[in-house]
C-alpha atoms as a PDB file:
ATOM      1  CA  UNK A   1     -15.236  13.067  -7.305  1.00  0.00           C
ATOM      2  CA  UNK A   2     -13.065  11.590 -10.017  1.00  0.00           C
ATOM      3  CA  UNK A   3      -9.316  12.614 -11.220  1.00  0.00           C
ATOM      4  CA  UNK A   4      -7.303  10.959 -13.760  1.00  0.00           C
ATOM      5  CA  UNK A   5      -3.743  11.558 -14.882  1.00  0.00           C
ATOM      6  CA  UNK A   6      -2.118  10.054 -17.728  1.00  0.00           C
ATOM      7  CA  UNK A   7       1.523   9.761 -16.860  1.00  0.00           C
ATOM      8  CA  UNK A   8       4.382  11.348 -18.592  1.00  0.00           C
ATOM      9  CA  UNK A   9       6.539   8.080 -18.385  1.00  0.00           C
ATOM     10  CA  UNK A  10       5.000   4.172 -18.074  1.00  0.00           C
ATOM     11  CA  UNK A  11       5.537   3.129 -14.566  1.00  0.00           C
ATOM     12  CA  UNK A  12       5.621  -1.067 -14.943  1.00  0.00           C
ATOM     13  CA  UNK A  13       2.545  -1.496 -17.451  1.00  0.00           C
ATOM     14  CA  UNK A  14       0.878   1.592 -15.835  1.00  0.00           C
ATOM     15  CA  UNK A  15       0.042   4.483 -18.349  1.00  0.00           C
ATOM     16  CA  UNK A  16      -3.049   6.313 -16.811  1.00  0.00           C
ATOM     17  CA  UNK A  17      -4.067   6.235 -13.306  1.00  0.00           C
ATOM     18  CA  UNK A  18      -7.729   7.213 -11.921  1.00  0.00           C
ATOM     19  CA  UNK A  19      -8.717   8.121  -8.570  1.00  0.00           C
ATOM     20  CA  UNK A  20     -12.563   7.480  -7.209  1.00  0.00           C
ATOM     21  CA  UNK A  21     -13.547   8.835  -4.053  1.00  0.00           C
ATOM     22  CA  UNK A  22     -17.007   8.260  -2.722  1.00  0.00           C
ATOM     23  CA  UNK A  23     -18.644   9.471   0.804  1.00  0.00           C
ATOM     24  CA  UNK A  24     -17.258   6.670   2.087  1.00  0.00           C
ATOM     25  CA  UNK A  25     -14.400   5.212   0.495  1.00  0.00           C
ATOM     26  CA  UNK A  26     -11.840   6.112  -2.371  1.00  0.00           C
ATOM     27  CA  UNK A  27     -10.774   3.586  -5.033  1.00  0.00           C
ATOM     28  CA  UNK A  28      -7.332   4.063  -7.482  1.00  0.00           C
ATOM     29  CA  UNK A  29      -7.856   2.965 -10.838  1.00  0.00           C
ATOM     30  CA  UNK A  30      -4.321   1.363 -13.219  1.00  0.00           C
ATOM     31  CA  UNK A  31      -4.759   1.790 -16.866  1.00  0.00           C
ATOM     32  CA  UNK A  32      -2.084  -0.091 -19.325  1.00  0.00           C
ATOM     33  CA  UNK A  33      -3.583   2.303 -21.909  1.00  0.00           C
ATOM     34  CA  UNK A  34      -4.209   6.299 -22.562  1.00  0.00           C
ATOM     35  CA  UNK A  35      -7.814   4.993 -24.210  1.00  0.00           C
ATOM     36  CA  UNK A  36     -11.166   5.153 -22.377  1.00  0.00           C
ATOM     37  CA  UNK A  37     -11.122   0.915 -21.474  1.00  0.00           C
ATOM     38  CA  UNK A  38     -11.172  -0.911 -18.617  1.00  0.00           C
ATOM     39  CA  UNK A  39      -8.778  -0.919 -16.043  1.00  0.00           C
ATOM     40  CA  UNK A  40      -6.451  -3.755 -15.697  1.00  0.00           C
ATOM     41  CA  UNK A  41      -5.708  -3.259 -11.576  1.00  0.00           C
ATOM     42  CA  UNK A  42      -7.975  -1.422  -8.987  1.00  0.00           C
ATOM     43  CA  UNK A  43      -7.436  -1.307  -4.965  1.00  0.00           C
ATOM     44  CA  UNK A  44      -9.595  -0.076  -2.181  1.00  0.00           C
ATOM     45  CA  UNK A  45      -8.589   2.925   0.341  1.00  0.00           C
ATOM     46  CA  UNK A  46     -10.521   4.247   3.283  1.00  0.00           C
ATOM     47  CA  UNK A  47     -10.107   7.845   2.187  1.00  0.00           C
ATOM     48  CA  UNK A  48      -9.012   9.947  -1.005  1.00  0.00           C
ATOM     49  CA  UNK A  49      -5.725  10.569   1.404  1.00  0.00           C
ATOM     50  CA  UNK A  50      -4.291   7.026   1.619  1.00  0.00           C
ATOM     51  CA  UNK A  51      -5.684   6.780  -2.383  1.00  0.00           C
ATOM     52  CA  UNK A  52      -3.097   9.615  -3.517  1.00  0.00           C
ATOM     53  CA  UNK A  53      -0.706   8.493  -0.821  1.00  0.00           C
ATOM     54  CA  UNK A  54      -0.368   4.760  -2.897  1.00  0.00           C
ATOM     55  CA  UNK A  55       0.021   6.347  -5.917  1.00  0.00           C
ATOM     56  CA  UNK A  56       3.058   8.829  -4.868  1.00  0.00           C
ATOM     57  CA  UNK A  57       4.291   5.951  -3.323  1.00  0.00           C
ATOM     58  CA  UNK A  58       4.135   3.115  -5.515  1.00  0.00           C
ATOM     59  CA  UNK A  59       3.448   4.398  -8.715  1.00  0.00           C
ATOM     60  CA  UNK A  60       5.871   7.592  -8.144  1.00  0.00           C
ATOM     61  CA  UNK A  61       2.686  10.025  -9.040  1.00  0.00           C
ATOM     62  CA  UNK A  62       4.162  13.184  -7.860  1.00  0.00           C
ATOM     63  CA  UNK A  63       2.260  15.914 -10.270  1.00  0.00           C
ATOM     64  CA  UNK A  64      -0.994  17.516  -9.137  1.00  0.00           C
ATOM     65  CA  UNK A  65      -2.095  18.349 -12.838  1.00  0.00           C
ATOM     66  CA  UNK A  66      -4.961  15.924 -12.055  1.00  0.00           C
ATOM     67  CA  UNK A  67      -7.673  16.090 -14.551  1.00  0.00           C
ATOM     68  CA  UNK A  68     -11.488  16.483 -12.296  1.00  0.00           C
ATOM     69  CA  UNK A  69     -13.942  14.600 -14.084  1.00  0.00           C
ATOM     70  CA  UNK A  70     -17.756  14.126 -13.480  1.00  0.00           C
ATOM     71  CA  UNK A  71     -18.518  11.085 -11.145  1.00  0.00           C
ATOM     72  CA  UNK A  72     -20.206   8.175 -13.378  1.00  0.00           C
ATOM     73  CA  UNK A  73     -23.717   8.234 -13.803  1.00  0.00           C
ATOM     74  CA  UNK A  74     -25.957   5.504 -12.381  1.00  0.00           C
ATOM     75  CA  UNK A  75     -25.359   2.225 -13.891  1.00  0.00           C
ATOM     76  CA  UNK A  76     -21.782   3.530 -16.120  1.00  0.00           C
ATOM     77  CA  UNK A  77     -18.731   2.048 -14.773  1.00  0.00           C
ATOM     78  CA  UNK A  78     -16.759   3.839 -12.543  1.00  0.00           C
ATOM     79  CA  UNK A  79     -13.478   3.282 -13.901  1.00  0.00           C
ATOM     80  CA  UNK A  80     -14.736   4.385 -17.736  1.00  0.00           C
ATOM     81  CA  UNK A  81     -14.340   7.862 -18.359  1.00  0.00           C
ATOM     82  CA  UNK A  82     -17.341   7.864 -20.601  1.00  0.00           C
ATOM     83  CA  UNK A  83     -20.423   6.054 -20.098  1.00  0.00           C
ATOM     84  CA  UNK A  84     -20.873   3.269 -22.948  1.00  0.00           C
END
């Protein structure tokens, strides 16, 4: 599962923030731009739970208008909405 949100007001250099959970894992995603690039920042969590937990805690992402999108296909990045 994949969720972005692009957030109303820049927090720091952050504009767009994605959130990657796998069976195992969950990875948060910092965007300094609204456009489908690269991020600039990613961190590691054991579980979707701590991922959203960091970002209502250090990025001040309080909304739950997330946006679900597809996980990446095989060989896409994970952190590009799109695969290119």
């Amino acid at each position: 599962m994949r969720k972005y949100l692009v957030l109303e007001e820049r927090v720091n250099k952050i504009k767009k923030v994605m959130i990657y959970e796998t069976d195992e894992e969950a990875y948060v995603f910092l965007y300094d731009t609204h456009e489908d690039k690269p991020c600039f920042a990613d961190y590691w969590f054991e579980s979707v739970e701590d991922a959203e937990d960091y970002c209502e805690a250090h990025i001040n992402v309080k909304e739950k208008n997330w946006l679900v999108i597809d996980d990446p296909k095989a060989g896409c990045q994970h952190d590009l909405i799109e695969c290119k």
